[in-house]
PDB file of N, CA and C in Angstrom:
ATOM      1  N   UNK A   1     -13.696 -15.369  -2.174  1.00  0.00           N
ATOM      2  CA  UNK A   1     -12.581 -15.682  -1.322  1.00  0.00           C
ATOM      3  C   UNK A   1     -12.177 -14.420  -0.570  1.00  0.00           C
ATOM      4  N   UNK A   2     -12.341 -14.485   0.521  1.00  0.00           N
ATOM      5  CA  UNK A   2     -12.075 -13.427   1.599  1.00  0.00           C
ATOM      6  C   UNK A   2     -10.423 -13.150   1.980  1.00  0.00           C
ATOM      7  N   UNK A   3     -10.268 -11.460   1.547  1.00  0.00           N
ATOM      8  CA  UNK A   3      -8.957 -11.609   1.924  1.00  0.00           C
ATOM      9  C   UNK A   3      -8.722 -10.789   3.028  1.00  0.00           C
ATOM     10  N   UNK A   4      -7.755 -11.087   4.005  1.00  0.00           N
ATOM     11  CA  UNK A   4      -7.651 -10.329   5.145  1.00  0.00           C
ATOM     12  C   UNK A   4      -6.105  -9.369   5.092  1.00  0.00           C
ATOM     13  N   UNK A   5      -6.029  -8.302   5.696  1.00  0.00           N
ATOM     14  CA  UNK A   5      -4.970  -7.558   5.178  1.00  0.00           C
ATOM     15  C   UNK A   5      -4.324  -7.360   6.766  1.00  0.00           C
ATOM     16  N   UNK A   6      -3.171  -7.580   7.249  1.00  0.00           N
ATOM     17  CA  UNK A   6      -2.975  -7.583   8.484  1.00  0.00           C
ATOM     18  C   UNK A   6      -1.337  -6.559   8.494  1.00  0.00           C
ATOM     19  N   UNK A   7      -1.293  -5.627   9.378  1.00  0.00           N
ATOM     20  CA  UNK A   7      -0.508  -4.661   9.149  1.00  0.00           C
ATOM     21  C   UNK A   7       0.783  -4.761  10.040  1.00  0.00           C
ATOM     22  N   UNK A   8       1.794  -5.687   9.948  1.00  0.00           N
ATOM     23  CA  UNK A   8       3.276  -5.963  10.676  1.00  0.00           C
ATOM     24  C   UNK A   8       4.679  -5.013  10.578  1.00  0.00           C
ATOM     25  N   UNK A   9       4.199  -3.831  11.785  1.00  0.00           N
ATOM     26  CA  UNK A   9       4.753  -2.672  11.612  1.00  0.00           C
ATOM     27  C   UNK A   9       6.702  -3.623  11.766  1.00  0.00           C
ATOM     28  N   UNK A  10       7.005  -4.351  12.406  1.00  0.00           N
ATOM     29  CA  UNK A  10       8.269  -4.860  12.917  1.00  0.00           C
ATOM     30  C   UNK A  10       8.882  -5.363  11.419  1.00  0.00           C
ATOM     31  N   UNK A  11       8.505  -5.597  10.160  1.00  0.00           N
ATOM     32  CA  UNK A  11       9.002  -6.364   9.432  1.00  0.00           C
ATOM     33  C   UNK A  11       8.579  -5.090   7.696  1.00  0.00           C
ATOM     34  N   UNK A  12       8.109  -3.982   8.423  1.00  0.00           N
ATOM     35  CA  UNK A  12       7.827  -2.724   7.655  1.00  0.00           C
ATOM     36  C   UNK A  12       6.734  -3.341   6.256  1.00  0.00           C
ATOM     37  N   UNK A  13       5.400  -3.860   6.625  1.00  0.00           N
ATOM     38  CA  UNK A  13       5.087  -4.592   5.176  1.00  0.00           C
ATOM     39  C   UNK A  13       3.689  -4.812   6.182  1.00  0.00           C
ATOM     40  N   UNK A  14       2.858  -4.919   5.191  1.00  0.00           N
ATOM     41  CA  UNK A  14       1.511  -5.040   5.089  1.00  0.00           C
ATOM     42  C   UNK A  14       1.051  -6.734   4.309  1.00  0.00           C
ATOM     43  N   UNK A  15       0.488  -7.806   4.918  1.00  0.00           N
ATOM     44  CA  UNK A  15       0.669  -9.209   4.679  1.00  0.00           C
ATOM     45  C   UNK A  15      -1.036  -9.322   3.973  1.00  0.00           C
ATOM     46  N   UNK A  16      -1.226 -10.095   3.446  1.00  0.00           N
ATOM     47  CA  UNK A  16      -2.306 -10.558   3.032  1.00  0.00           C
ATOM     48  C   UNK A  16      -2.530 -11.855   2.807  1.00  0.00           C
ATOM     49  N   UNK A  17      -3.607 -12.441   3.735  1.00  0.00           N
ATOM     50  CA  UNK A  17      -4.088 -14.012   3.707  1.00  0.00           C
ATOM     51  C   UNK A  17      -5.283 -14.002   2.951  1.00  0.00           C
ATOM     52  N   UNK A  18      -6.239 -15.469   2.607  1.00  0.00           N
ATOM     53  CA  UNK A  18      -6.961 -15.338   1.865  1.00  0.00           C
ATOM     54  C   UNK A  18      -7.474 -16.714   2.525  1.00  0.00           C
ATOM     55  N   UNK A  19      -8.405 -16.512   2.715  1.00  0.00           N
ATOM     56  CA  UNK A  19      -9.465 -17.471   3.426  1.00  0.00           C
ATOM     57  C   UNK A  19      -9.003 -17.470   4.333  1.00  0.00           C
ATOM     58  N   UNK A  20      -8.466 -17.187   5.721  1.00  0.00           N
ATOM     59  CA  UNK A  20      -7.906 -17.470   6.851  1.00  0.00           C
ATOM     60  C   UNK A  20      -6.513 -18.084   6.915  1.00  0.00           C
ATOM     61  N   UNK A  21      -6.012 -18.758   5.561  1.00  0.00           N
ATOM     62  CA  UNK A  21      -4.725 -19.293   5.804  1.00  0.00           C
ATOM     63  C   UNK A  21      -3.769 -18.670   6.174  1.00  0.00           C
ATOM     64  N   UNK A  22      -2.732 -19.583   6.812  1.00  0.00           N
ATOM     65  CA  UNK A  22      -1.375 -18.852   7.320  1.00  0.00           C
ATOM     66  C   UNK A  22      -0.427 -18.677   6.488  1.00  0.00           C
ATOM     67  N   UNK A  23      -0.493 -18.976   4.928  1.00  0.00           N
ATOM     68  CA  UNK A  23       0.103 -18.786   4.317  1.00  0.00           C
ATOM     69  C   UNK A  23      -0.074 -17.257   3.487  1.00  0.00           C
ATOM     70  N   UNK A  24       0.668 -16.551   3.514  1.00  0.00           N
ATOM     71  CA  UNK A  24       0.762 -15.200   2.996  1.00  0.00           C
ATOM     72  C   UNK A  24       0.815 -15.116   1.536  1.00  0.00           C
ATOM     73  N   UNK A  25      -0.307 -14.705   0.807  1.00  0.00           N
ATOM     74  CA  UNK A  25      -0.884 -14.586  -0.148  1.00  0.00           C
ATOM     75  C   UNK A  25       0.087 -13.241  -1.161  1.00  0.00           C
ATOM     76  N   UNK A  26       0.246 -12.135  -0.039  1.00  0.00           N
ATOM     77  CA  UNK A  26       1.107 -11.181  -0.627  1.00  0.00           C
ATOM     78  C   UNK A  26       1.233 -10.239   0.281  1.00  0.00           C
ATOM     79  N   UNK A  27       2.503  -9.360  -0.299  1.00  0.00           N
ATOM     80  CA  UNK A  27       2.859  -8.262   0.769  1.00  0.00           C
ATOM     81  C   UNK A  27       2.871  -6.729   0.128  1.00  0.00           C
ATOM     82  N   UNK A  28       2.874  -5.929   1.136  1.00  0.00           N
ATOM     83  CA  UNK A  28       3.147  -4.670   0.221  1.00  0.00           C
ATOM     84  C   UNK A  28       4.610  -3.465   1.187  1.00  0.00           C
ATOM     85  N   UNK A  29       5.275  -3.722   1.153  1.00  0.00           N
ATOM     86  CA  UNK A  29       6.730  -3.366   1.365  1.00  0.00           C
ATOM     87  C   UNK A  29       6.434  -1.389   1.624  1.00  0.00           C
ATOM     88  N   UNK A  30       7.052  -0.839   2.682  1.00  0.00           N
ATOM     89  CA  UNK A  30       7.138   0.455   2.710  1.00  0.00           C
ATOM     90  C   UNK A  30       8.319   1.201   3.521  1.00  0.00           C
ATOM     91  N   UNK A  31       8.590   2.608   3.201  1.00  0.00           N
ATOM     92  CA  UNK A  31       9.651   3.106   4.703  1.00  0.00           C
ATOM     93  C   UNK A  31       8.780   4.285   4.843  1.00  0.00           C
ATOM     94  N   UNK A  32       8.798   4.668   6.454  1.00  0.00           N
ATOM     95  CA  UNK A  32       8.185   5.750   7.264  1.00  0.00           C
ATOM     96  C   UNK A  32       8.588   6.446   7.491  1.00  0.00           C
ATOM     97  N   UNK A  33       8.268   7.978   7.573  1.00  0.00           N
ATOM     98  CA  UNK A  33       8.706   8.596   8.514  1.00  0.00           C
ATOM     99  C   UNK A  33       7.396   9.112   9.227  1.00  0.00           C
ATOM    100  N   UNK A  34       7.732  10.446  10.490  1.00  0.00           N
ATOM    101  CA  UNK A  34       6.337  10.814  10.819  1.00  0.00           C
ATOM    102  C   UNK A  34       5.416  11.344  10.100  1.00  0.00           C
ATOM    103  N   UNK A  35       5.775  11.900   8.908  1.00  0.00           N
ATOM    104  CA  UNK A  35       4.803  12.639   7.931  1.00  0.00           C
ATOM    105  C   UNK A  35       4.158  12.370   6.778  1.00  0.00           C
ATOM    106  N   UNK A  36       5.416  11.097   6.275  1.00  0.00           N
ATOM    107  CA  UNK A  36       5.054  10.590   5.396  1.00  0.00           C
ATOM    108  C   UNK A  36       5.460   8.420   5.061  1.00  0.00           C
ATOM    109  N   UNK A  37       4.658   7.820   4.188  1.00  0.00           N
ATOM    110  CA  UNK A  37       4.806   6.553   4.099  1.00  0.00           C
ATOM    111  C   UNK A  37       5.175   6.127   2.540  1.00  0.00           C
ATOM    112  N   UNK A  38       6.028   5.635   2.089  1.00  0.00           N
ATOM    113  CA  UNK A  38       6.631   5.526   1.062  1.00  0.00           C
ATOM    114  C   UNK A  38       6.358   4.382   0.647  1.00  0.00           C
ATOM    115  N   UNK A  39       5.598   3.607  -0.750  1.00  0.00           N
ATOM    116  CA  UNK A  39       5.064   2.404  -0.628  1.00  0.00           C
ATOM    117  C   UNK A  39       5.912   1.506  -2.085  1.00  0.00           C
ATOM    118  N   UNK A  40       6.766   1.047  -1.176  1.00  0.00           N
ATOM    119  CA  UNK A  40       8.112   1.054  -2.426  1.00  0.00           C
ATOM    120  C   UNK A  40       8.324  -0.645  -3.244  1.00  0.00           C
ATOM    121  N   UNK A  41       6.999  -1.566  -2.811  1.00  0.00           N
ATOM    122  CA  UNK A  41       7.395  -2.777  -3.204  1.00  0.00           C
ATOM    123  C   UNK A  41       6.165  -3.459  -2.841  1.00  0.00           C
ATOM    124  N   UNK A  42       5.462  -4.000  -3.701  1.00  0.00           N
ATOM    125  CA  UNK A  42       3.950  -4.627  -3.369  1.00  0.00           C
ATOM    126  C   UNK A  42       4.012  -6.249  -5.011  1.00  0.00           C
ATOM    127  N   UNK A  43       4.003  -7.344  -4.065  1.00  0.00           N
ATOM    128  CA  UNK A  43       4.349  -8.494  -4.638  1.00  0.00           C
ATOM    129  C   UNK A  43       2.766  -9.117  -4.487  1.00  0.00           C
ATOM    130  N   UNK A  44       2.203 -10.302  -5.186  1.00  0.00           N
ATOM    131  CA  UNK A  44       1.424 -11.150  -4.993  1.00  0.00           C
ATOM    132  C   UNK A  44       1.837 -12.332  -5.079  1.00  0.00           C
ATOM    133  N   UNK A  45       1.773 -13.591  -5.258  1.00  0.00           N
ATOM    134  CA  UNK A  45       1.810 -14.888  -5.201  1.00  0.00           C
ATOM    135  C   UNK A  45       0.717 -15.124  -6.669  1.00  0.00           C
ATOM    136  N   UNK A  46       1.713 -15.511  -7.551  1.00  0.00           N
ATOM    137  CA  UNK A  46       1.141 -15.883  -8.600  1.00  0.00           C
ATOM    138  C   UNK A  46      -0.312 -16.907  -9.023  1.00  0.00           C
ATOM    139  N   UNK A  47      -0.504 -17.479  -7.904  1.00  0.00           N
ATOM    140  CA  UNK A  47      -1.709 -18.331  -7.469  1.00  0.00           C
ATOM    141  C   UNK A  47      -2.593 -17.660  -7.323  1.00  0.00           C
ATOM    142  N   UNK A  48      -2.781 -16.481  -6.977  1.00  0.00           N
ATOM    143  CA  UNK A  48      -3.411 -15.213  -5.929  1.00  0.00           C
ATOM    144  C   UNK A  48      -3.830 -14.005  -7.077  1.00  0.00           C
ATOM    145  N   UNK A  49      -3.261 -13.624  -8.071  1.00  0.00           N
ATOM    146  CA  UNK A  49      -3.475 -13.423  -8.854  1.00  0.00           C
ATOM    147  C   UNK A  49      -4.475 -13.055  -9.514  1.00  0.00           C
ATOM    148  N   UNK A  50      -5.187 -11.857  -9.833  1.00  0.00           N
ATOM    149  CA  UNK A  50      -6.712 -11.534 -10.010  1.00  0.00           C
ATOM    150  C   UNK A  50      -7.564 -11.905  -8.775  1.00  0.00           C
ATOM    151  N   UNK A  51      -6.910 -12.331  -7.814  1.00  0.00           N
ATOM    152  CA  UNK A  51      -7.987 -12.264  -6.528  1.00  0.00           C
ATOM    153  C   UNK A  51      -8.233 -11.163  -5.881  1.00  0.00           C
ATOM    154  N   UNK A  52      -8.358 -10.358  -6.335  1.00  0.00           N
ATOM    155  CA  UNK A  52      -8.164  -8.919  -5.392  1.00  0.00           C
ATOM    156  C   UNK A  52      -7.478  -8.722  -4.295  1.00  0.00           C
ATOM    157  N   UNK A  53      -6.192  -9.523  -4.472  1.00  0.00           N
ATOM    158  CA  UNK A  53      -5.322  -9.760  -3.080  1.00  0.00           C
ATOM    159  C   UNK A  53      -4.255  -8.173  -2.772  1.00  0.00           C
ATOM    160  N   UNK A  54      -3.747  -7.947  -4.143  1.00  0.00           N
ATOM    161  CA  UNK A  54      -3.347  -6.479  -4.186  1.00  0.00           C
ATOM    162  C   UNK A  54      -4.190  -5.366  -3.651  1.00  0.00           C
ATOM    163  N   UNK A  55      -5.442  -5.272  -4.559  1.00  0.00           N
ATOM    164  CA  UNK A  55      -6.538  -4.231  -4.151  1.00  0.00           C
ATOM    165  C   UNK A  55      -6.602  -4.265  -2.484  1.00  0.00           C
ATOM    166  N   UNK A  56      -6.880  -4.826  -1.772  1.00  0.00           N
ATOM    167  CA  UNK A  56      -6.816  -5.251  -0.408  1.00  0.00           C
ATOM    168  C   UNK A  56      -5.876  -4.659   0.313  1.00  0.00           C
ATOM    169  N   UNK A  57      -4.520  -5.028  -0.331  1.00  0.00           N
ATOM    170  CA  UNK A  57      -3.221  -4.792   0.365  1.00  0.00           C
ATOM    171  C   UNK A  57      -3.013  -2.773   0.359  1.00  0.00           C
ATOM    172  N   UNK A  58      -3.496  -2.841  -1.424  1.00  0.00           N
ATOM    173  CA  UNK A  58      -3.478  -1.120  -1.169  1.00  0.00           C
ATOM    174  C   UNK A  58      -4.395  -0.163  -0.420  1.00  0.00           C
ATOM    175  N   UNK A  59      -6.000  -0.988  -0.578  1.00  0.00           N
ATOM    176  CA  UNK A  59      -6.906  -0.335   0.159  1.00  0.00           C
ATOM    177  C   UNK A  59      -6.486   0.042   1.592  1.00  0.00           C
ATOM    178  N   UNK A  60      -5.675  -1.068   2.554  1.00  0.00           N
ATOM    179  CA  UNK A  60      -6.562  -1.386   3.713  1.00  0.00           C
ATOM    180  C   UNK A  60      -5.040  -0.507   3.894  1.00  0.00           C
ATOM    181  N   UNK A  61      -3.980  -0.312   3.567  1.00  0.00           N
ATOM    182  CA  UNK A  61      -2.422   0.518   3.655  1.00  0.00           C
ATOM    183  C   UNK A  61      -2.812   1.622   3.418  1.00  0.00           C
ATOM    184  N   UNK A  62      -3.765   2.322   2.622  1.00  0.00           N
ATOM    185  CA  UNK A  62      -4.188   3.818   2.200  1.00  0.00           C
ATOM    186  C   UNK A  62      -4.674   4.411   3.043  1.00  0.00           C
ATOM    187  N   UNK A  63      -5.834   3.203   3.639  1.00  0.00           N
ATOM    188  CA  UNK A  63      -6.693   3.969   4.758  1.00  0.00           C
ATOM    189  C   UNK A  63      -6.224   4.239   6.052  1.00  0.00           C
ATOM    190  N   UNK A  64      -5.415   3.016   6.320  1.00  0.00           N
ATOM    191  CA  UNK A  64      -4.847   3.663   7.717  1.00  0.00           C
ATOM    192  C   UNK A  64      -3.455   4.716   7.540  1.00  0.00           C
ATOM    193  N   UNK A  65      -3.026   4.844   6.375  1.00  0.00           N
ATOM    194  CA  UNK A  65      -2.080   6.645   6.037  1.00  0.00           C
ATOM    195  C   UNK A  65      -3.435   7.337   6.314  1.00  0.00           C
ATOM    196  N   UNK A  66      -4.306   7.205   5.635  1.00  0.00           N
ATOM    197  CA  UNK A  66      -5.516   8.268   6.042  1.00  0.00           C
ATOM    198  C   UNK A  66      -5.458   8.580   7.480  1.00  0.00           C
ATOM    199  N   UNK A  67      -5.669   7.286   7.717  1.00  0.00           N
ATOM    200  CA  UNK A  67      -5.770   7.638   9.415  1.00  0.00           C
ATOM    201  C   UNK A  67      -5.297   8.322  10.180  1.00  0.00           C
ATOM    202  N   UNK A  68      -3.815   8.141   9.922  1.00  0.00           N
ATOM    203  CA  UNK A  68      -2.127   8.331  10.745  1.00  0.00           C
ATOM    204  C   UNK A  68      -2.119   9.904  10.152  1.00  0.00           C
ATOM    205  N   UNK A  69      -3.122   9.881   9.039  1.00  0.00           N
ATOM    206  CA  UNK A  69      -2.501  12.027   8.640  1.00  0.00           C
ATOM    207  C   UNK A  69      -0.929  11.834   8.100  1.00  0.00           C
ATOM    208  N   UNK A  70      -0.786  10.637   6.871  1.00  0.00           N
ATOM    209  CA  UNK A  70       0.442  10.360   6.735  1.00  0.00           C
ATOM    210  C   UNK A  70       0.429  10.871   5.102  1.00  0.00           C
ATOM    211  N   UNK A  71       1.462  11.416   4.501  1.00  0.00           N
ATOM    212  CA  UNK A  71       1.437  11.876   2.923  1.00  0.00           C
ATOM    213  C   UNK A  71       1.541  10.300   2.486  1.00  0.00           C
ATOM    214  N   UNK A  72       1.382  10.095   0.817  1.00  0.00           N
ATOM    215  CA  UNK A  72       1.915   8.963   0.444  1.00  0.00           C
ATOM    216  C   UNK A  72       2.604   9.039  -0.317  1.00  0.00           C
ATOM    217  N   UNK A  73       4.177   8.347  -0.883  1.00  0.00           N
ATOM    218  CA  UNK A  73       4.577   8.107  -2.065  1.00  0.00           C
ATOM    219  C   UNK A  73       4.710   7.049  -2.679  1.00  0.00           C
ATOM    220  N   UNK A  74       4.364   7.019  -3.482  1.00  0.00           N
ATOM    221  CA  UNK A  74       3.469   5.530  -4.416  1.00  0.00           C
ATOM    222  C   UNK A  74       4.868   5.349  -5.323  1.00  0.00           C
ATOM    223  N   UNK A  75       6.324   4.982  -4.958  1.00  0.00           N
ATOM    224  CA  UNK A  75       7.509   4.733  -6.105  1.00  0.00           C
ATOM    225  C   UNK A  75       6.829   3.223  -6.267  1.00  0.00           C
ATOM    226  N   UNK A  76       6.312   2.477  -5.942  1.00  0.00           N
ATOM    227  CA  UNK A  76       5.576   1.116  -6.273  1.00  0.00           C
ATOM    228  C   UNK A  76       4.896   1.082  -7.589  1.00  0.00           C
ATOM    229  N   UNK A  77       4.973   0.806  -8.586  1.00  0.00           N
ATOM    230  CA  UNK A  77       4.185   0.840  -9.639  1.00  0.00           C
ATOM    231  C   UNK A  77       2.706   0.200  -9.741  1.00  0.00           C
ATOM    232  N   UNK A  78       2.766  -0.938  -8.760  1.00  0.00           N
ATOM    233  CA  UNK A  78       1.526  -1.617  -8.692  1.00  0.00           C
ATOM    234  C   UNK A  78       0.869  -0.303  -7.780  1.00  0.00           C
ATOM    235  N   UNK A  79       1.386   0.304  -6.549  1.00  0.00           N
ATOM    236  CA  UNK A  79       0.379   1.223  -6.211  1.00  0.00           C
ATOM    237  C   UNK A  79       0.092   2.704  -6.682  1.00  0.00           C
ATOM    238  N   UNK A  80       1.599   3.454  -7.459  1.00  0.00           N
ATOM    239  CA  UNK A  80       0.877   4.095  -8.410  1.00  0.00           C
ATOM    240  C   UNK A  80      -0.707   4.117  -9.226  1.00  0.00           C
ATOM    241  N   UNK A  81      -0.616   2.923 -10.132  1.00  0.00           N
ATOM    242  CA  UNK A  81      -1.597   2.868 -11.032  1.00  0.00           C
ATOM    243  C   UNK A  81      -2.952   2.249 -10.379  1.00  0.00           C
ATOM    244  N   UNK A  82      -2.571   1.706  -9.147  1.00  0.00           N
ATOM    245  CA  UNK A  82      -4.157   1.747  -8.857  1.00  0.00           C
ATOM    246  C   UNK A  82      -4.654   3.164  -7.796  1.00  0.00           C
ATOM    247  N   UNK A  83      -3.873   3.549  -7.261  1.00  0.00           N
ATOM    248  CA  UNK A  83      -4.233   5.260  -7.125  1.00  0.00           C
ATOM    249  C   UNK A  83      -4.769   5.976  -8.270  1.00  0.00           C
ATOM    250  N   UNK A  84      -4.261   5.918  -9.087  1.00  0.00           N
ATOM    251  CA  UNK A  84      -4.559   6.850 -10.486  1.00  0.00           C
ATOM    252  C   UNK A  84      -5.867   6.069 -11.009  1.00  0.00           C
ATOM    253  N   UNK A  85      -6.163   4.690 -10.680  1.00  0.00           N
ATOM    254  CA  UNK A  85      -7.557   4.536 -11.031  1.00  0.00           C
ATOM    255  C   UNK A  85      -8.621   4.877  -9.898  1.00  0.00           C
ATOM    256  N   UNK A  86      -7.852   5.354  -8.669  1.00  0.00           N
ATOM    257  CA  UNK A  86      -8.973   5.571  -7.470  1.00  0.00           C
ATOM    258  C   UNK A  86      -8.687   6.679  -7.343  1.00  0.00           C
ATOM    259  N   UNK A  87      -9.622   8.194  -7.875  1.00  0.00           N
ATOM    260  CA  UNK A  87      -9.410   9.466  -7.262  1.00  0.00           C
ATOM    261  C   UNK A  87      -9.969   9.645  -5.886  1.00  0.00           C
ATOM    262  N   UNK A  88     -10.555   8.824  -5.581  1.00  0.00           N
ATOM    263  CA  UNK A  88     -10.548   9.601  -3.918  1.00  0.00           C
ATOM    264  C   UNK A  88      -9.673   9.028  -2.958  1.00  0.00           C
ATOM    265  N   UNK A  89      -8.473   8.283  -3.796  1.00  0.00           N
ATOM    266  CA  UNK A  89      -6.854   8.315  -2.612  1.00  0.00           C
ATOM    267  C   UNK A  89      -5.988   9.225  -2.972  1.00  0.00           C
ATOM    268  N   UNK A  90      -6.385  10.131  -4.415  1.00  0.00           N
ATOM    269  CA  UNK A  90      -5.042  10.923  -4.892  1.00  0.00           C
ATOM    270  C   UNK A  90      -5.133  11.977  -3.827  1.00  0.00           C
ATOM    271  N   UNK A  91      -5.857  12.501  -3.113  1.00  0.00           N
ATOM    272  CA  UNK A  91      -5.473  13.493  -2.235  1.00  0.00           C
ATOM    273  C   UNK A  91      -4.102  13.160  -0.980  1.00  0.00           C
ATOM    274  N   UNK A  92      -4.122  11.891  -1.027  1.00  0.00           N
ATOM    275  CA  UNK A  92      -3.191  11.566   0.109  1.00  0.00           C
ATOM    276  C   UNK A  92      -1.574  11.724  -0.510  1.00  0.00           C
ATOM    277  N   UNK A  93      -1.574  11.438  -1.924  1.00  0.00           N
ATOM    278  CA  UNK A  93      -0.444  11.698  -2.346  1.00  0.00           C
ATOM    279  C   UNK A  93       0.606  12.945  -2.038  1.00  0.00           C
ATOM    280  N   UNK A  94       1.873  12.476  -2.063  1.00  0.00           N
ATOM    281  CA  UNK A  94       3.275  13.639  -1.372  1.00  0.00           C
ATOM    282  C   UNK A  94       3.144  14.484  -2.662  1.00  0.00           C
ATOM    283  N   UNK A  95       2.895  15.411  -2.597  1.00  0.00           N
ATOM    284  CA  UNK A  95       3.314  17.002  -3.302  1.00  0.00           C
ATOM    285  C   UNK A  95       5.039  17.544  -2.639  1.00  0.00           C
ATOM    286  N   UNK A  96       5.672  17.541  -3.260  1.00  0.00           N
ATOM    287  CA  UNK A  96       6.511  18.177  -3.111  1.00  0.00           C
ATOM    288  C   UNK A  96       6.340  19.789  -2.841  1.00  0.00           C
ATOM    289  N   UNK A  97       7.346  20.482  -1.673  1.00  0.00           N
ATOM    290  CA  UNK A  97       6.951  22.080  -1.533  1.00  0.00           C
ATOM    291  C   UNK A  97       8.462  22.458  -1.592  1.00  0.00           C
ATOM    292  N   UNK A  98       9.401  21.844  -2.536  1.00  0.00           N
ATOM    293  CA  UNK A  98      10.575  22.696  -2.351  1.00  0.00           C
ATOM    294  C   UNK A  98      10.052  23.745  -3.775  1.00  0.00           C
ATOM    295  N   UNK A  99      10.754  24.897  -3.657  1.00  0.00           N
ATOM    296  CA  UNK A  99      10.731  25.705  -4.040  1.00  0.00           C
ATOM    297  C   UNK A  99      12.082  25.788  -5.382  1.00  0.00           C
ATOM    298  N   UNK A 100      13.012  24.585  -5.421  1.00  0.00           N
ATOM    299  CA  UNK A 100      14.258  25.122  -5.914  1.00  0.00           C
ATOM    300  C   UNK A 100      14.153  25.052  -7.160  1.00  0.00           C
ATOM    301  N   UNK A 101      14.501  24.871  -8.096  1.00  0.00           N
ATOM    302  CA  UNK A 101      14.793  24.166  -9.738  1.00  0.00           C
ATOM    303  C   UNK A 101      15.755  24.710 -10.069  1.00  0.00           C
ATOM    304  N   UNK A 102      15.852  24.148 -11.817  1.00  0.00           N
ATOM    305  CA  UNK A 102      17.294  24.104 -11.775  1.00  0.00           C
ATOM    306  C   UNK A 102      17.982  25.413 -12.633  1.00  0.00           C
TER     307      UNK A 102
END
């Protein structure tokens, strides 16, 4: 089952269909700025479920931060832990450079 990942900058979220339907399979929720993309809420549709409808949603959102030269912060737990199972997206991850503590 083919899933398509379609990127709706106006509604800040990344959609995912699955076989061509118009019904939205799942989303993955974010806020921007120019440097960096914050990926703060990634849902599936319980039907959808082990379809690789997530994997999709994070892949095809990673690559175009790749693209854009955008940092990432993964407060999403679903995209945390599949970063941490894919080392060749942890480079995109936000490092913090403040210097302060406490």
């Amino acid at each position: 089952m083919p899933v398509e990942v379609s990127h709706v900058p106006e509604a800040k979220r990344y959609e995912a269909r699955v076989d061509g339907a118009s019904q939205v399979a799942g989303v993955a929720e974010y806020i921007r700025t120019t440097e960096l993309i914050a990926f703060v809420h990634t849902e599936v549709k319980a039907e959808y479920e082990g379809a690789g409808v997530g994997s999709a949603l994070v892949r095809t959102a990673l690559d175009e931060a790749r693209a854009a030269n955008l940092r990432v912060l993964a407060t999403c737990p679903f995209f945390a832990g599949w970063i941490s199972r894919h080392p060749e997206y942890q480079d995109l991850l936000y490092q913090s450079r403040s210097k302060v503590s406490d």
